[in-house]
Protein backbone atom coordinates (compact mmCIF):
# COMPACT_ATOMS: atom_id res chain seq x y z
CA UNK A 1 0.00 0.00 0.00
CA UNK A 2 2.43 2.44 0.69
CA UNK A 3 4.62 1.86 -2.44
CA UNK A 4 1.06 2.32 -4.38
CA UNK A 5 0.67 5.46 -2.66
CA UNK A 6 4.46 6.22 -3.58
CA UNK A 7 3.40 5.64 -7.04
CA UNK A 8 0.60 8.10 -7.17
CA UNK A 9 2.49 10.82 -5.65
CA UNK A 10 5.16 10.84 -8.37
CA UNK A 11 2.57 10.51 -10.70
CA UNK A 12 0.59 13.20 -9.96
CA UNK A 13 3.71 15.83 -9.39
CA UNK A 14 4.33 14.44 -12.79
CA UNK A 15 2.82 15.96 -16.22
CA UNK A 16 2.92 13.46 -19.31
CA UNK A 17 6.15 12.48 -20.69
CA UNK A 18 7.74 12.18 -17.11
CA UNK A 19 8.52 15.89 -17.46
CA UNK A 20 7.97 18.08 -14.73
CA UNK A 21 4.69 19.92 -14.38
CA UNK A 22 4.59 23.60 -15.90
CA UNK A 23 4.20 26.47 -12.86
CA UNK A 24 0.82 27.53 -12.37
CA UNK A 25 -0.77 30.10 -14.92
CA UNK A 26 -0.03 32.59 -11.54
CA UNK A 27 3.60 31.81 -12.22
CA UNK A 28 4.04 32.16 -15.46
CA UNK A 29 4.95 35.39 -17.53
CA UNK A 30 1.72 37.52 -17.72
CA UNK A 31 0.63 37.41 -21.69
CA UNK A 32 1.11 40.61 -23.70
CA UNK A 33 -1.40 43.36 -23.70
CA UNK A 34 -4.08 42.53 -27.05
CA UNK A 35 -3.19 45.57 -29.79
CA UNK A 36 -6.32 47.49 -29.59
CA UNK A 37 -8.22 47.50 -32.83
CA UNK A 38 -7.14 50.08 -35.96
CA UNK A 39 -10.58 52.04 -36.72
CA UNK A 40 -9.24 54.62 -38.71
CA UNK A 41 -9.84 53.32 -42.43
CA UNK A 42 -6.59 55.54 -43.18
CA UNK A 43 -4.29 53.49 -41.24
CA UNK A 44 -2.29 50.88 -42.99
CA UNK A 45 -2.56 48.42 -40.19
CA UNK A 46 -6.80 48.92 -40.40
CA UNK A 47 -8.38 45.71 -42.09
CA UNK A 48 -10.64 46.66 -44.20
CA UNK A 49 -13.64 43.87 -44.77
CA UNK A 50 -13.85 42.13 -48.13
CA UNK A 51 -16.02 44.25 -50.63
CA UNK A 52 -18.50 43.15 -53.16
CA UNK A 53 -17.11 42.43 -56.36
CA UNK A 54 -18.29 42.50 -60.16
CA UNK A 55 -17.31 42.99 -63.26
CA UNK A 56 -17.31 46.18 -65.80
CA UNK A 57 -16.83 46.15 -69.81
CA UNK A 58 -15.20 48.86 -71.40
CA UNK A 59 -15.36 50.12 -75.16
CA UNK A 60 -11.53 51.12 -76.81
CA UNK A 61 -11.82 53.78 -79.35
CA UNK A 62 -11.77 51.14 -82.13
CA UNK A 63 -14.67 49.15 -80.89
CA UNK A 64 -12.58 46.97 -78.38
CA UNK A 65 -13.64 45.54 -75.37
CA UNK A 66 -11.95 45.52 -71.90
CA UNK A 67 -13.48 43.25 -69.10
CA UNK A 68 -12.23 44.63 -65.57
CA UNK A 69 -12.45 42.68 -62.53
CA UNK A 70 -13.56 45.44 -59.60
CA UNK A 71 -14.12 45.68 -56.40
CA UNK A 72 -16.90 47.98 -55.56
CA UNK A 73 -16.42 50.56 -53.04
CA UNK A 74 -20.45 51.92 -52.23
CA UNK A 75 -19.68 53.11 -48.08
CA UNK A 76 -18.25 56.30 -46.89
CA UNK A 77 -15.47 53.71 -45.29
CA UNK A 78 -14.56 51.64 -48.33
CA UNK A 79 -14.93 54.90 -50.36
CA UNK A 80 -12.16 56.71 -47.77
CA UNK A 81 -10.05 53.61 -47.89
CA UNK A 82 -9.95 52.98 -51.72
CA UNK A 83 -7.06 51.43 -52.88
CA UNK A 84 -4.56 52.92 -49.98
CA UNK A 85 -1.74 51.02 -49.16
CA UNK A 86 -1.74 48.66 -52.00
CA UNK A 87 1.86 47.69 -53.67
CA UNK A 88 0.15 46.42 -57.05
CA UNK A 89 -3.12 46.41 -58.91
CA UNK A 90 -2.52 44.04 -61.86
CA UNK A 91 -3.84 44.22 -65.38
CA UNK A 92 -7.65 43.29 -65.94
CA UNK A 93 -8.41 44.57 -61.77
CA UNK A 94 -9.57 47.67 -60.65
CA UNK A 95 -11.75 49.14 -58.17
CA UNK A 96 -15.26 50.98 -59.06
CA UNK A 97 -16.26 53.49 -56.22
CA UNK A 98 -19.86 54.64 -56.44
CA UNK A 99 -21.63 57.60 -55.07
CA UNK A 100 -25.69 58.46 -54.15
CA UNK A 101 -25.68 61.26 -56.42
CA UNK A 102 -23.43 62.83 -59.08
CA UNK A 103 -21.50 65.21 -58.29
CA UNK A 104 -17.82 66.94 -59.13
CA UNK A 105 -15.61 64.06 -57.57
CA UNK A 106 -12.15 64.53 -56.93
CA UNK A 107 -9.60 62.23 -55.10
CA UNK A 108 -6.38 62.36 -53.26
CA UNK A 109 -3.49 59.67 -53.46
CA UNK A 110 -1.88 60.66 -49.83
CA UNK A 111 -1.47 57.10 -48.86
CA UNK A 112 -1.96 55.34 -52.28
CA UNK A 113 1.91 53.59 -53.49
CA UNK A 114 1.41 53.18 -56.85
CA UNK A 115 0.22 55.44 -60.11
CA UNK A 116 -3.74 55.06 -61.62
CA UNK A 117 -5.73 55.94 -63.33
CA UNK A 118 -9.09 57.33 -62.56
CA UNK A 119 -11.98 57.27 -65.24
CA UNK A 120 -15.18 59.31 -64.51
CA UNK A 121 -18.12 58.15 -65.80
CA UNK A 122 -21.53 59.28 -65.59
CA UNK A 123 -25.13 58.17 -63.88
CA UNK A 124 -25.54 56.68 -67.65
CA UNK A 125 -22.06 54.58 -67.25
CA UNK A 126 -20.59 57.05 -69.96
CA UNK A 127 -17.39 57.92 -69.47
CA UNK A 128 -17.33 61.55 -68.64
CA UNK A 129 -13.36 61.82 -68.80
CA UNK A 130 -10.27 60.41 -66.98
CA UNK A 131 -7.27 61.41 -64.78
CA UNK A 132 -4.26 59.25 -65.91
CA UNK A 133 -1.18 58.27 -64.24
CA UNK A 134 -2.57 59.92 -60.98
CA UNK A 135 0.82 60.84 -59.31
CA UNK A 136 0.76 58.32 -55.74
CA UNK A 137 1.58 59.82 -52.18
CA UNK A 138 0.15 63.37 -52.92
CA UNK A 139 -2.79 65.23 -51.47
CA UNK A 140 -3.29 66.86 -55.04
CA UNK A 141 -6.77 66.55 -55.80
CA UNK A 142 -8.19 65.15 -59.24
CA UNK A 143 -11.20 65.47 -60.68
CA UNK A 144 -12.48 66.64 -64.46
CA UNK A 145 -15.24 69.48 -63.44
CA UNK A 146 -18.37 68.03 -64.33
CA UNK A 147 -20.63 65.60 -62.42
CA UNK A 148 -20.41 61.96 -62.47
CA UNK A 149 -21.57 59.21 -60.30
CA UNK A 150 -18.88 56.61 -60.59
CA UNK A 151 -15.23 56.45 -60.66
CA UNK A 152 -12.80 53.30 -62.22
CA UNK A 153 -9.34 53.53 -60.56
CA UNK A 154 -7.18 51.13 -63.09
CA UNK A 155 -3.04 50.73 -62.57
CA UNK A 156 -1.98 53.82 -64.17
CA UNK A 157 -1.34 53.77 -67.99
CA UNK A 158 -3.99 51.17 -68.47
CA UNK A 159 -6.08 53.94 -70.34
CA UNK A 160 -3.19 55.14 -73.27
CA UNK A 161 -2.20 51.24 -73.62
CA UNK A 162 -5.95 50.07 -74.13
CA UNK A 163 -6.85 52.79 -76.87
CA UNK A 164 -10.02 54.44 -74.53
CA UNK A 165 -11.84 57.39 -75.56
CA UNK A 166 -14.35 59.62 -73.47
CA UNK A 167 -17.78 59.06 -74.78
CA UNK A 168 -17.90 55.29 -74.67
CA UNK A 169 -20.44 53.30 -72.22
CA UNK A 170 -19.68 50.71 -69.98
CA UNK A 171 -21.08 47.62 -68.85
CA UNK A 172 -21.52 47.31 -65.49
CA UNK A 173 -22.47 44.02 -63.98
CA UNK A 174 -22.61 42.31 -60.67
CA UNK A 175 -23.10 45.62 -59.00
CA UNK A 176 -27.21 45.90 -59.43
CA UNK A 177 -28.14 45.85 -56.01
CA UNK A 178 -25.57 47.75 -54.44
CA UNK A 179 -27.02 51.06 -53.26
CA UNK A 180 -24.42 53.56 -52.39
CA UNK A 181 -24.06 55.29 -49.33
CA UNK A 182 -24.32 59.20 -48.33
């Protein structure tokens, strides 16, 4: 009996593997503070939540057509955020940010890393005019002076090297629900 209770008093002082227990949680190093979360949309450490996507068709001046894969930016958040902080935005992506009601839009590239282009286009889809090879990191603001509703940012150049033209209507699909906010 008392080599049976010798037994279950090494066992139990013990943890599996013969190894020693660990200390108590009280003894242990106390577990780093939790980063509180980044709300400021700005930030390059905020995550933003995945937007909806879809899918727009532009016209070239010769009667081309260019499919864009976008992501649609329709809140005041995902509308502030844009493409900030990105290192790339291949060929064939873009992002489409839509507004309640047209108006003379202009943008900013403060934190935005690489060049686009912007391409204005109307409450019709026509494309009112376009802002190429916005210059990235600048608080310049862009615009072309007359109303639209929507905005295409594309990697900058895409608009010389596909042969656009203002005029021309797009295509918008996957976006027919999405109602924009204020």
């Amino acid at each position: 009996m008392k080599v049976l209770a010798a037994l279950l008093l090494v066992v139990a002082c013990q943890s599996e593997g013969g190894k020693p227990a660990s200390p108590s949680p009280s003894a242990q190093a106390p577990a780093p503070a939790a980063r509180p979360v980044q709300t400021d949309v700005a930030a390059e450490d905020y995550v933003m939540p995945p937007l909806p996507k879809g899918r727009i068709t532009l016209s070239d001046a010769f009667g081309g057509k260019h499919v864009i894969d976008i992501e649609i930016a329709a809140t005041q958040s995902a509308r502030t955020r844009g493409l900030m902080w990105r290192r790339e935005l291949a060929d064939g992506k873009g992002m489409l940010f839509i507004f309640r009601d047209e108006q003379r839009l202009s943008f900013w590239m403060k934190n935005t890393l690489i060049p686009l282009d912007m391409i204005f286009l109307d409450k019709d889809l026509k494309i009112a005019g376009v802002v190429e090879n916005a210059e990235p990191r600048t608080f310049t603001s862009r615009g072309i002076g007359v109303p639209t509703l929507f905005v295409l940012e594309v990697p900058g150049g895409w608009w010389a090297k596909n042969g656009m033209k203002a005029g021309s209507v797009a295509v918008l699909e996957g976006a027919g629900d999405i109602k924009a906010e204020p």
